[in-house]
C-alpha atoms as a PDB file:
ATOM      1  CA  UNK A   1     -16.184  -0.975  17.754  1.00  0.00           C
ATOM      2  CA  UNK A   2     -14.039  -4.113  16.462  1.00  0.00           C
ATOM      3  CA  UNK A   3     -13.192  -4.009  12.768  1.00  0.00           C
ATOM      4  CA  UNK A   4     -11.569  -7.258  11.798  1.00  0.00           C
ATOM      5  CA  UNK A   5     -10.376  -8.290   7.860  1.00  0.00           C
ATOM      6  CA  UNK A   6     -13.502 -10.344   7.546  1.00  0.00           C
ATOM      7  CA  UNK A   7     -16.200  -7.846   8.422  1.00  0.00           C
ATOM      8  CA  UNK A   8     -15.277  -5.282   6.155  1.00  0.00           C
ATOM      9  CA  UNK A   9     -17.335  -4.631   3.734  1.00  0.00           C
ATOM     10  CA  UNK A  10     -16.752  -3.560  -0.059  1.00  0.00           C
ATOM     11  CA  UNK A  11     -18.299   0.074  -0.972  1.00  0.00           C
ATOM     12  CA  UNK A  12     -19.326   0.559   2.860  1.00  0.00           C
ATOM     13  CA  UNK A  13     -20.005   4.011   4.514  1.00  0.00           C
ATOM     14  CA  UNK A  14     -19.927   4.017   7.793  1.00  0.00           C
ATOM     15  CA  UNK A  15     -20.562   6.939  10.515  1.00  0.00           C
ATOM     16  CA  UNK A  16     -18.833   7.286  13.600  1.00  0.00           C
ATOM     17  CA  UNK A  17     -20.572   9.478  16.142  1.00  0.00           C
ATOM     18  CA  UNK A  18     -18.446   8.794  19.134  1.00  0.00           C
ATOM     19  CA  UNK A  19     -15.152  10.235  18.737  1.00  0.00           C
ATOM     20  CA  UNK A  20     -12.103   8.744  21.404  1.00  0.00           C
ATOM     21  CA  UNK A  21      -9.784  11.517  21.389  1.00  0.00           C
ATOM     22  CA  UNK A  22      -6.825  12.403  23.958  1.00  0.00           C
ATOM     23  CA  UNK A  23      -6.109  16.020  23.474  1.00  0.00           C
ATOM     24  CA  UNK A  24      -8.404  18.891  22.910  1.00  0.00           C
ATOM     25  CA  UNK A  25      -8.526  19.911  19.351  1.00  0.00           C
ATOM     26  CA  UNK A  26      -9.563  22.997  17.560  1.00  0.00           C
ATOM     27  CA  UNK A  27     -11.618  23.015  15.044  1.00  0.00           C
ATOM     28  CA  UNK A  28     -10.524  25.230  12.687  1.00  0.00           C
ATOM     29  CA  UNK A  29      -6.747  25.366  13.644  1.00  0.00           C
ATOM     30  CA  UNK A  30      -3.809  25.894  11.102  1.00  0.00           C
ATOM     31  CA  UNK A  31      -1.369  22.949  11.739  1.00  0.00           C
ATOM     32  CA  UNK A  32       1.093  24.110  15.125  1.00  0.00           C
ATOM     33  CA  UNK A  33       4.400  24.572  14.033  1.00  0.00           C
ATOM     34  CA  UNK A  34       5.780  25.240  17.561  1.00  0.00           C
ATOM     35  CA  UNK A  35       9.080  22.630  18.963  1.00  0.00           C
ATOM     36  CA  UNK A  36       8.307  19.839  20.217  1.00  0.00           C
ATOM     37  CA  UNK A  37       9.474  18.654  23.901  1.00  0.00           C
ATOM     38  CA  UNK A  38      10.552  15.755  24.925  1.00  0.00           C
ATOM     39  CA  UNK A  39       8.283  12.397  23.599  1.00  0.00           C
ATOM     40  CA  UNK A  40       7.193   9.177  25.084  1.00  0.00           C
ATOM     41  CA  UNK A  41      10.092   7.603  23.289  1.00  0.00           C
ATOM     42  CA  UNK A  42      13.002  10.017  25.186  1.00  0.00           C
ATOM     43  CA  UNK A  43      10.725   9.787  28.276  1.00  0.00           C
ATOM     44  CA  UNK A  44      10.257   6.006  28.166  1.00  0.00           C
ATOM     45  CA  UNK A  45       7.497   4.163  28.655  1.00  0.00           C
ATOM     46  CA  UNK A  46       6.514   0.972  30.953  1.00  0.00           C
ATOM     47  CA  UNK A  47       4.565  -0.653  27.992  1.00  0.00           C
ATOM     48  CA  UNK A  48       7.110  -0.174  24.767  1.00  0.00           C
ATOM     49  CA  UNK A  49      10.550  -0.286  24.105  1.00  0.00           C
ATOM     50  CA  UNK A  50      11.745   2.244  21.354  1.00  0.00           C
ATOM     51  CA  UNK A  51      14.267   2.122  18.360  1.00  0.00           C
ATOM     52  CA  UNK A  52      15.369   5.407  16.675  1.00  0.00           C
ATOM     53  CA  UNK A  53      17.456   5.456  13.140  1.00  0.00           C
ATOM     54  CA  UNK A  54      18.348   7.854  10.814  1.00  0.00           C
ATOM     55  CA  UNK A  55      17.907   7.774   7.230  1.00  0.00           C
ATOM     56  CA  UNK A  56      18.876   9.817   4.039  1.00  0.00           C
ATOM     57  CA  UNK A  57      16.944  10.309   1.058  1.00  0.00           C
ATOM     58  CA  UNK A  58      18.732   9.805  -2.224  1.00  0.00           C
ATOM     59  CA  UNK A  59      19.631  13.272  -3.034  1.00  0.00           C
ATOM     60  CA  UNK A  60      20.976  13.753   0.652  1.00  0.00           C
ATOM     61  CA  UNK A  61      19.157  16.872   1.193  1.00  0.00           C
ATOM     62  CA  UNK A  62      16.702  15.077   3.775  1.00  0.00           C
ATOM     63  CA  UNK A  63      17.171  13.201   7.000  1.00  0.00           C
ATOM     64  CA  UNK A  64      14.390  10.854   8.269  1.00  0.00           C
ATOM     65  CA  UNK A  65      13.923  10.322  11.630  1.00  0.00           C
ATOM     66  CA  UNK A  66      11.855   6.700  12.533  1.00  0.00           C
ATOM     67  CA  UNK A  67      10.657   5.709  15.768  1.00  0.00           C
ATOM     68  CA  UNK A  68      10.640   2.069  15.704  1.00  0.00           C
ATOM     69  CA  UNK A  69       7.797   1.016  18.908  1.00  0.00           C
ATOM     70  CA  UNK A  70       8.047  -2.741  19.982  1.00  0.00           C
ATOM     71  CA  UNK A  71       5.890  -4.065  22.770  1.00  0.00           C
ATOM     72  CA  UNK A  72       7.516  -5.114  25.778  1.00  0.00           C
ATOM     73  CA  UNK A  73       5.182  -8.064  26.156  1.00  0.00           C
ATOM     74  CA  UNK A  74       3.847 -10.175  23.532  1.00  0.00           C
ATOM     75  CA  UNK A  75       2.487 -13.454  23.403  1.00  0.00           C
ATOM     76  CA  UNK A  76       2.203 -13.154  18.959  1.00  0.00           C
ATOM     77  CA  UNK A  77       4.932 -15.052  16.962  1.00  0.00           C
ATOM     78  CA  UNK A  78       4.824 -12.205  14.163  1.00  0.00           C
ATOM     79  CA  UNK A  79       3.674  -8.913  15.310  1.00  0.00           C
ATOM     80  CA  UNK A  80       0.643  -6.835  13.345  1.00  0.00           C
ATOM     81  CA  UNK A  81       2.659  -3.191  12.318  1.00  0.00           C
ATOM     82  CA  UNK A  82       1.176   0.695  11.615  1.00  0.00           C
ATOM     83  CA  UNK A  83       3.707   2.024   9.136  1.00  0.00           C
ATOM     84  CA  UNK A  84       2.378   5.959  10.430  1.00  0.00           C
ATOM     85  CA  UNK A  85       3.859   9.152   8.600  1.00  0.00           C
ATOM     86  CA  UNK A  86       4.395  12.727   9.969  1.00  0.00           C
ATOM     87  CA  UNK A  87       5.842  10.762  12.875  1.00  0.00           C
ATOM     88  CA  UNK A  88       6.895  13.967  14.938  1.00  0.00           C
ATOM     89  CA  UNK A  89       3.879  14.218  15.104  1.00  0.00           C
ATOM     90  CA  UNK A  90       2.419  11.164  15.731  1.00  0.00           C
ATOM     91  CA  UNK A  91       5.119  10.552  18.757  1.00  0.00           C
ATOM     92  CA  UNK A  92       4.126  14.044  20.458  1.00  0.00           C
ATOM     93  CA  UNK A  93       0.199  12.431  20.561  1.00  0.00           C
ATOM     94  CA  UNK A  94       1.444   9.207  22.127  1.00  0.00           C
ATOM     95  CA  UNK A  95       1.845   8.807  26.026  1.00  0.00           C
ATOM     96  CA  UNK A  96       2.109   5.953  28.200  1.00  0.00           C
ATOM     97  CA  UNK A  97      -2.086   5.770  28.999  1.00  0.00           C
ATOM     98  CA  UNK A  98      -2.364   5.040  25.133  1.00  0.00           C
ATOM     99  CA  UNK A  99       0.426   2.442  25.097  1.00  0.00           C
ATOM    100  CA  UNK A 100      -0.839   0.888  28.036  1.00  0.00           C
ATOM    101  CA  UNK A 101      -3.936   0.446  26.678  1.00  0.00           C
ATOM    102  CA  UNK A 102      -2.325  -1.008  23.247  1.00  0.00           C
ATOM    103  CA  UNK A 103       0.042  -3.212  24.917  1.00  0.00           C
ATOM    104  CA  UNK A 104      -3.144  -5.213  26.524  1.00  0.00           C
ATOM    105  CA  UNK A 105      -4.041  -7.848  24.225  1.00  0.00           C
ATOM    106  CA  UNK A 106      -2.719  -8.175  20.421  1.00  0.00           C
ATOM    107  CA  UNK A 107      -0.281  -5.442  20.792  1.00  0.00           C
ATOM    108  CA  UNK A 108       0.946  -3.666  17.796  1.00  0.00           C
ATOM    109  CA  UNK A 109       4.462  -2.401  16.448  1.00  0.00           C
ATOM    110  CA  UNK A 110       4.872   1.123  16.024  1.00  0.00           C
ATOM    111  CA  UNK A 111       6.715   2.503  13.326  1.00  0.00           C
ATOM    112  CA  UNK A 112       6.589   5.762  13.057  1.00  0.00           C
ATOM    113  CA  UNK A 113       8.410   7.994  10.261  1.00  0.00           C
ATOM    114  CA  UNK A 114       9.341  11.650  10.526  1.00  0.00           C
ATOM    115  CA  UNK A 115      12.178  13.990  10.509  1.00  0.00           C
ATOM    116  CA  UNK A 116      15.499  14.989  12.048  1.00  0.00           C
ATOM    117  CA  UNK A 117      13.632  17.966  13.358  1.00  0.00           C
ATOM    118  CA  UNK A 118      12.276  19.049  16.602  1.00  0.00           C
ATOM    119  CA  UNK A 119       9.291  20.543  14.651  1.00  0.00           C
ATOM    120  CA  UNK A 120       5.506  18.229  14.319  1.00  0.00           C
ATOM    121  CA  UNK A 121       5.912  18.975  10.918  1.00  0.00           C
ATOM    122  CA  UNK A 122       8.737  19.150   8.268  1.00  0.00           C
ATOM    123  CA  UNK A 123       6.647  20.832   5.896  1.00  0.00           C
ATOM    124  CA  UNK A 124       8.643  21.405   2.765  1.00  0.00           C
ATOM    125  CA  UNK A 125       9.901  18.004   2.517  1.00  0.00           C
ATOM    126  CA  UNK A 126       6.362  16.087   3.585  1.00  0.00           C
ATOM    127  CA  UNK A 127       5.302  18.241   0.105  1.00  0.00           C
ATOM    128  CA  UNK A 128       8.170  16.643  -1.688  1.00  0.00           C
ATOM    129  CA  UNK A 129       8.293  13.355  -0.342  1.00  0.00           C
ATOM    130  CA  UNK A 130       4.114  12.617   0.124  1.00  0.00           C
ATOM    131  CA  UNK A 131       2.764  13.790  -3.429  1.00  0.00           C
ATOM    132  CA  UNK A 132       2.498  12.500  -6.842  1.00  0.00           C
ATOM    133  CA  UNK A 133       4.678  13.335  -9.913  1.00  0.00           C
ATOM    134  CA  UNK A 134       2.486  14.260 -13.007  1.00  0.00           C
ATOM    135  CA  UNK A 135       2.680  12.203 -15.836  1.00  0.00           C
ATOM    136  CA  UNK A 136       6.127  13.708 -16.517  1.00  0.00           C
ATOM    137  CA  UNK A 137       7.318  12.440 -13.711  1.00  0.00           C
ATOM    138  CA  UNK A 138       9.126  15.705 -12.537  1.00  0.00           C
ATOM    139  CA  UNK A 139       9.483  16.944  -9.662  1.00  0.00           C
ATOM    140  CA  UNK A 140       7.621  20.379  -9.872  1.00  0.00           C
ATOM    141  CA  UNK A 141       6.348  23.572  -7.454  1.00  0.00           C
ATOM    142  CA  UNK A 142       3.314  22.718  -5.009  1.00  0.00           C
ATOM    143  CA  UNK A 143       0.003  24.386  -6.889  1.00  0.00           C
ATOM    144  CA  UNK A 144      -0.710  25.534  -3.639  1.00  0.00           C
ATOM    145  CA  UNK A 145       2.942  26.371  -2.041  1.00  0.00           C
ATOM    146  CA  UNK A 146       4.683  27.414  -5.020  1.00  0.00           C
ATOM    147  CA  UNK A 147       7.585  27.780  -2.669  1.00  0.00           C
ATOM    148  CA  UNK A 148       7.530  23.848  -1.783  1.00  0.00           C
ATOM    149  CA  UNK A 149       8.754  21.338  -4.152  1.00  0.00           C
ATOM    150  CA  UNK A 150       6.142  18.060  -5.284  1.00  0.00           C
ATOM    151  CA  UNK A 151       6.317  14.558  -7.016  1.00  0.00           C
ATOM    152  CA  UNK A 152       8.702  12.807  -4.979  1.00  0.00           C
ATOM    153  CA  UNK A 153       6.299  10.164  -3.409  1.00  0.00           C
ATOM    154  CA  UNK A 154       7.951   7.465  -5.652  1.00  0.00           C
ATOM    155  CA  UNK A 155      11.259   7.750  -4.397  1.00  0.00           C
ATOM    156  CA  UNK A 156      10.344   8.065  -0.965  1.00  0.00           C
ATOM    157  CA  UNK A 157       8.308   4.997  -1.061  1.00  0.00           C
ATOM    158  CA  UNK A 158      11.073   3.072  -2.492  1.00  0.00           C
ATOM    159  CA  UNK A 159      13.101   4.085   0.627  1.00  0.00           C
ATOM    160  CA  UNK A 160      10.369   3.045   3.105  1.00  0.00           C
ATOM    161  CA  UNK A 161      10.253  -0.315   1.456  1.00  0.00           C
ATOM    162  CA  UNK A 162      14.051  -1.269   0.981  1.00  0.00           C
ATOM    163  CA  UNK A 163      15.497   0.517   4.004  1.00  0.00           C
ATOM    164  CA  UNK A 164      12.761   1.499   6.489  1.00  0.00           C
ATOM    165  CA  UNK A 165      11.044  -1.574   6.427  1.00  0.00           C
ATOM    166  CA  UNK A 166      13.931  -3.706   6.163  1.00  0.00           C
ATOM    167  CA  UNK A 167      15.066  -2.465   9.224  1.00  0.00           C
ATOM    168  CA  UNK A 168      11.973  -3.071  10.919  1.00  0.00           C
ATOM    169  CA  UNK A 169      12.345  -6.284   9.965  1.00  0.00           C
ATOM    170  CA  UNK A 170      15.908  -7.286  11.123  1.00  0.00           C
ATOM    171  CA  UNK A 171      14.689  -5.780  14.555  1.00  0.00           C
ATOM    172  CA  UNK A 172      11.248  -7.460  14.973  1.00  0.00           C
ATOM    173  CA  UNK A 173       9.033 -10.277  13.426  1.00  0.00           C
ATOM    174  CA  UNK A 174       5.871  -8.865  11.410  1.00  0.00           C
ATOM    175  CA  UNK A 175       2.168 -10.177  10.402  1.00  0.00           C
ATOM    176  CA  UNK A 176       2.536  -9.978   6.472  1.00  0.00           C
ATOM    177  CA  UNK A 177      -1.199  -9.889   6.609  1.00  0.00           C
ATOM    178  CA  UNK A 178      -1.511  -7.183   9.141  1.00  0.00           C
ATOM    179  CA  UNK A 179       0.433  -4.113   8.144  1.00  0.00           C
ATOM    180  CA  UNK A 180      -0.794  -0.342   8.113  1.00  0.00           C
ATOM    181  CA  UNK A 181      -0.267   2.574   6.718  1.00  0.00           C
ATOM    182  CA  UNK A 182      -1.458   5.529   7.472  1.00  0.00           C
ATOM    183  CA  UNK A 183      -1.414   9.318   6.620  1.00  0.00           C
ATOM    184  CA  UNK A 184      -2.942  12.241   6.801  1.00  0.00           C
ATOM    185  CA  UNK A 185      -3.356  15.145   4.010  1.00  0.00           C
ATOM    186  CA  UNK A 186      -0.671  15.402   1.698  1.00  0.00           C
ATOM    187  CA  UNK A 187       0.217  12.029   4.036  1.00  0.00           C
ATOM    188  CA  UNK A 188      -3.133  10.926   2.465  1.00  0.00           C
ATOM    189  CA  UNK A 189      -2.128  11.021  -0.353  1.00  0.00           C
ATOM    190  CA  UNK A 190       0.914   9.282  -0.453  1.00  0.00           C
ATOM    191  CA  UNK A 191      -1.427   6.230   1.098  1.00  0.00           C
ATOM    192  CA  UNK A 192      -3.239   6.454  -1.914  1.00  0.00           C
ATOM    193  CA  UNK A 193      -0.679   6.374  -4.014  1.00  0.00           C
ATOM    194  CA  UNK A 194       1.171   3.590  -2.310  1.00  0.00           C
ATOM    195  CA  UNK A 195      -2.259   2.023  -2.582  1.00  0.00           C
ATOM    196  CA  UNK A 196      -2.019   1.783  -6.363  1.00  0.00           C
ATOM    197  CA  UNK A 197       1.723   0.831  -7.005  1.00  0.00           C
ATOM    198  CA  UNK A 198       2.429  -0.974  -4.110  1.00  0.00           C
ATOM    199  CA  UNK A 199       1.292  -4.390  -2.636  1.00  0.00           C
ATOM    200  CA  UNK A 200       3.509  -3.829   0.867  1.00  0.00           C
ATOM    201  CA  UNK A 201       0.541  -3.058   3.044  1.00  0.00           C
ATOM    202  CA  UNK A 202      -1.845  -5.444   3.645  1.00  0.00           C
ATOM    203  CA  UNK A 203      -4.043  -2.185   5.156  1.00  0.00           C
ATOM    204  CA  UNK A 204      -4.117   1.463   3.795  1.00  0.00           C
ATOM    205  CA  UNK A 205      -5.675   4.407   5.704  1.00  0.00           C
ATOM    206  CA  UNK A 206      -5.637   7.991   4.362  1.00  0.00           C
ATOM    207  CA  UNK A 207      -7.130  10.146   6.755  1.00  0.00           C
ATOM    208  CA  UNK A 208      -8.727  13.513   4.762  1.00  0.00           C
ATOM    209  CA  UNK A 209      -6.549  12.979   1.598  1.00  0.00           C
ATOM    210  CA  UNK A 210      -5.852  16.023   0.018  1.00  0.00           C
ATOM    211  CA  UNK A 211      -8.005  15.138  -3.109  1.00  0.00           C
ATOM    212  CA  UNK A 212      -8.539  18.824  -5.029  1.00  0.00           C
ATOM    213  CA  UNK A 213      -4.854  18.823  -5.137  1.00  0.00           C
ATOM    214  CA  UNK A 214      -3.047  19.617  -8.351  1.00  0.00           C
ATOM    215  CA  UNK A 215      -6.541  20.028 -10.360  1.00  0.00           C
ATOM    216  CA  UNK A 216      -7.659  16.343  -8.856  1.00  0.00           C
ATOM    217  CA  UNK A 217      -4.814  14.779  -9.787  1.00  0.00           C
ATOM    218  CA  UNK A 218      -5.167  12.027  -7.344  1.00  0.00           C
ATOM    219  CA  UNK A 219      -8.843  11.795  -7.832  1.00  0.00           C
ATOM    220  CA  UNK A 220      -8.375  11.421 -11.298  1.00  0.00           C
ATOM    221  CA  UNK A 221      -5.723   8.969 -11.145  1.00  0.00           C
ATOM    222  CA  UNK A 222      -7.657   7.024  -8.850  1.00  0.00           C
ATOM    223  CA  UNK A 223     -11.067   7.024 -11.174  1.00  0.00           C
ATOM    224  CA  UNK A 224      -8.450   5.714 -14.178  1.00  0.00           C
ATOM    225  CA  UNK A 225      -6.484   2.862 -12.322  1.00  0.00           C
ATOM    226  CA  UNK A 226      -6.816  -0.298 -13.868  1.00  0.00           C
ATOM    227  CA  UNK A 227      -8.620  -2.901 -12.062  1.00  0.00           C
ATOM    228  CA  UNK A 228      -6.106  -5.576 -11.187  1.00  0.00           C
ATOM    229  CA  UNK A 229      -3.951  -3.059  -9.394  1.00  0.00           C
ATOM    230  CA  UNK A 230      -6.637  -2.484  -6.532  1.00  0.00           C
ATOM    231  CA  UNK A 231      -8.421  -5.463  -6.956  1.00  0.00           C
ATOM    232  CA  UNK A 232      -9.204  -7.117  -2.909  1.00  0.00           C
ATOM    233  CA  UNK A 233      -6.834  -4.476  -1.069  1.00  0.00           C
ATOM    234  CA  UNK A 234      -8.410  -3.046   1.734  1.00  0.00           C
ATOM    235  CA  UNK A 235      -8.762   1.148   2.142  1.00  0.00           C
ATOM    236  CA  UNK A 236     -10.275   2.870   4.740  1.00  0.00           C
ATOM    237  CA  UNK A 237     -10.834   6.717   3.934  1.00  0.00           C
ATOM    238  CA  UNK A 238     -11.043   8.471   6.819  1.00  0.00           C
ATOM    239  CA  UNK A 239     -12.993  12.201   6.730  1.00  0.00           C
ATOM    240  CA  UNK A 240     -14.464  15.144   8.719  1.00  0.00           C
ATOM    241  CA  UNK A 241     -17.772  16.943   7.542  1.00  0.00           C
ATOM    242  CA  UNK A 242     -17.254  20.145   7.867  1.00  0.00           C
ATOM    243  CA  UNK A 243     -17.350  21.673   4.552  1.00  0.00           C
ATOM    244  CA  UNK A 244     -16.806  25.603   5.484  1.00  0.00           C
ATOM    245  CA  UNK A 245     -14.613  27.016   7.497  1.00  0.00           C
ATOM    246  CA  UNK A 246     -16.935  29.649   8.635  1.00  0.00           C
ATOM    247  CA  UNK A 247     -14.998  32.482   8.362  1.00  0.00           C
ATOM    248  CA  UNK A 248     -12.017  31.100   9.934  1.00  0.00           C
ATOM    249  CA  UNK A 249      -8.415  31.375   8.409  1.00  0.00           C
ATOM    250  CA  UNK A 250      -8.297  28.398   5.452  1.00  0.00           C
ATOM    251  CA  UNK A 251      -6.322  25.762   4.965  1.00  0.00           C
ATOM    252  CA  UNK A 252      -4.474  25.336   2.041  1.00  0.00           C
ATOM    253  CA  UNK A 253      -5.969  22.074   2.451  1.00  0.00           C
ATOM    254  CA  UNK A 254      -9.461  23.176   2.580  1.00  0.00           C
ATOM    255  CA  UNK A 255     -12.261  21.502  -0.132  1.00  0.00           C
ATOM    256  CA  UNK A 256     -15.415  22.527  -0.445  1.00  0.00           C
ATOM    257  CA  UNK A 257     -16.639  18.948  -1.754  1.00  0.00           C
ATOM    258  CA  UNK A 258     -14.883  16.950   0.415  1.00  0.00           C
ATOM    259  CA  UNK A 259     -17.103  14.307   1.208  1.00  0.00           C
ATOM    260  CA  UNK A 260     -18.591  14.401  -2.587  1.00  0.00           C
ATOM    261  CA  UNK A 261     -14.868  13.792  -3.545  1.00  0.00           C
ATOM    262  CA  UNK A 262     -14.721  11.011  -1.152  1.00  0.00           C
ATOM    263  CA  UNK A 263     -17.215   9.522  -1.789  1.00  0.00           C
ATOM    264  CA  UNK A 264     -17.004   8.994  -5.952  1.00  0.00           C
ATOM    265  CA  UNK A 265     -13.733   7.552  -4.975  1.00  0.00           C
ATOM    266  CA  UNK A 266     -15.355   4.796  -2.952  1.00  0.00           C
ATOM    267  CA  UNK A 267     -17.867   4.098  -5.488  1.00  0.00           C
ATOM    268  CA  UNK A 268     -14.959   4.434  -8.085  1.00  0.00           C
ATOM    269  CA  UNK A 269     -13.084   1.653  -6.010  1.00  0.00           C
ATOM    270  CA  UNK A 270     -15.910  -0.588  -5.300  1.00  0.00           C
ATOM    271  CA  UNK A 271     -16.642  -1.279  -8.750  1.00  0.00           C
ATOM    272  CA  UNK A 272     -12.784  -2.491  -9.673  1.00  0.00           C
ATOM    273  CA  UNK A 273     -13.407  -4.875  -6.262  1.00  0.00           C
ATOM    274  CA  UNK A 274     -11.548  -3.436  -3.748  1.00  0.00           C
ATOM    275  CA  UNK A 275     -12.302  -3.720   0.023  1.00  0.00           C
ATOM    276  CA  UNK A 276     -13.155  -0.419   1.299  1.00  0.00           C
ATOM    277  CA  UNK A 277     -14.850   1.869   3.509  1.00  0.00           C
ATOM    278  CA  UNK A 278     -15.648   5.268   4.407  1.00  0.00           C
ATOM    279  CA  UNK A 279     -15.519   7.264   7.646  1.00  0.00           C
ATOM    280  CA  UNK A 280     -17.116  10.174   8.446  1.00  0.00           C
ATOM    281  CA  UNK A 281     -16.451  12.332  11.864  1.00  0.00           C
ATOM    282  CA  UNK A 282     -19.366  14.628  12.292  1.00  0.00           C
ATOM    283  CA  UNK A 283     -18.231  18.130  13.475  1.00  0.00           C
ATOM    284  CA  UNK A 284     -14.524  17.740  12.514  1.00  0.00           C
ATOM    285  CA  UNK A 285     -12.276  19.792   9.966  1.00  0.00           C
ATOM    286  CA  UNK A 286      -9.304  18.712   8.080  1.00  0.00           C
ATOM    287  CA  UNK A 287      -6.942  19.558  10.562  1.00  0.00           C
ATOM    288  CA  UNK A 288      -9.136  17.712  13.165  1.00  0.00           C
ATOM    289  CA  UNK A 289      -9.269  14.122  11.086  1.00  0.00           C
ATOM    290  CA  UNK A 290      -5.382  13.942  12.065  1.00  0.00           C
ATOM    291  CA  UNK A 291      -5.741  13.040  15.736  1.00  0.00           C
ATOM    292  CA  UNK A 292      -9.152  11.560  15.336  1.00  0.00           C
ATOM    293  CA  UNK A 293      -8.457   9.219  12.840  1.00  0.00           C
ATOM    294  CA  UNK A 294      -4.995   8.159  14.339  1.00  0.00           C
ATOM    295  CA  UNK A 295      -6.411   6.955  17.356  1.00  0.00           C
ATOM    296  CA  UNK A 296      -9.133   5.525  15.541  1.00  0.00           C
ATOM    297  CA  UNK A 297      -6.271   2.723  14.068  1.00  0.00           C
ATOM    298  CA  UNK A 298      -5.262   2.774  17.374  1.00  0.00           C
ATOM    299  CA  UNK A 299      -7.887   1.983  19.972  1.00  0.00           C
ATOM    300  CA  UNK A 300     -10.290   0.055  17.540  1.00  0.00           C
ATOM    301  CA  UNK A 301      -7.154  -2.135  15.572  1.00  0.00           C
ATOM    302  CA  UNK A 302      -8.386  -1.520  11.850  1.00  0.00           C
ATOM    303  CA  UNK A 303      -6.086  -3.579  10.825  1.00  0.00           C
END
């Protein structure tokens, strides 16, 4: 299933029924907070050469960990890029079967950006550093984590774009026209956000947003933004269906009008012109979308 710039289609819903994943996933699982071993990037791989720097956030109370993923062989001049957050994360999921199978043909750079931790997720700063400020502008207790700090996403954009992808670019030559990114959740989020205040991406993909957040504040924000600030980007929201959790533990995470939500955004978006589309994973939970959707940019080059 090839998805090129020129056959997407604005307001578009599409179903995908065949899923390629490469671990088993649970359906109803919590996120795994275990330590990490050792990833493709400290193993080394036949197919990609990896970069690591550090970064610090402006109050110097985080460290950022990015993986910086070059192919080894490429015939492109300037190199198409997924800007991917929770990168632990992301970098645990990667072997050398997957990069094998990217490095064959228009090979992308990998940039993925995490944390100087050995955990897949850093959760109290991905709260921080992935959500919206209200219209204060504070930063303010998570709703839902009262325990977690929120509203930092516009700082921590501003450090992907002047330091993070500066870097990338003294170390490798990229496709203005074909950069990602892509999150998950809170992650989500911060696509969307970046989505409306930023023109750095020439793809965004938030994979199960985190939409009832904060009373809807994304939602909402998203059903208000004027028209010339999304006008002929391109969005791909990426979603499972399940909409109970059947008696299982739930997510903080969990909304019970998920694809509703989803959906009024692309309708919302369609009408101010923007390129978008919508998929849905049949049989898949929040948690679920992460790896499903990840290798979905992967294998099938959304961008």
């Amino acid at each position: 299933m090839s998805k090129s710039p020129n056959k997407i289609q604005i307001g578009h819903i599409l179903l995908l029924f065949t899923l390629i994943l490469t671990v088993n996933i649970s359906l109803h699982a919590q996120p795994n907070l275990q330590p990490l071993g050792a990833n493709i990037a400290e193993q080394g791989s036949k197919y990609y050469q990896f970069k690591i720097q550090k970064f610090q956030s402006v109050d110097q109370k985080r460290t950022y960990k990015v993986w910086l993923g070059i192919p080894k062989q490429s015939s492109q001049a300037q190199q198409a890029a997924i800007f991917m957050l929770d990168g632990n994360s992301v970098m645990a999921r990667l072997n050398d079967d997957i990069l094998k199978d990217l490095s064959q043909g228009d090979a992308p750079v990998l940039v993925a950006i995490g944390y100087d931790t050995n955990l897949p997720f850093e959760t109290k700063a991905r709260a921080l550093d992935y959500t919206p400020a209200d219209a204060t502008g504070n930063i303010q207790p998570d709703p839902r984590n009262p325990e977690r700090m929120t509203g930092g996403s516009a700082q921590f954009r501003e450090l992907i774009l002047k330091q993070i992808k500066s870097w990338v670019h003294q170390q490798v030559q990229l496709d203005a026209q074909r950069t990602v990114l892509w999150g998950h959740s809170y992650g989500g989020l911060f696509v969307l956000d970046s989505f409306m205040h930023s023109d750095s991406f020439s793809y965004y993909i938030a994979a199960s947003p985190s939409l009832s957040w904060a009373e809807h504040r994304m939602l909402k924000s998203l059903q208000h933004v004027a028209g010339h600030q999304v006008e002929n980007k391109k969005l791909w929201i990426m979603e499972g269906d399940i909409a109970s959790e059947h008696g299982q533990q739930q997510s903080q995470n969990f909304d019970a009008n998920l694809i509703e939500n989803n959906r009024a955004v692309i309708r919302t978006l369609a009408a101010k012109k923007t390129q978008t589309q919508l998929l849905l994973y049949p049989n898949l939970s929040h948690g679920d979308v992460f790896q499903a959707s990840l290798m979905e940019v992967l294998y099938n080059r959304l961008f």
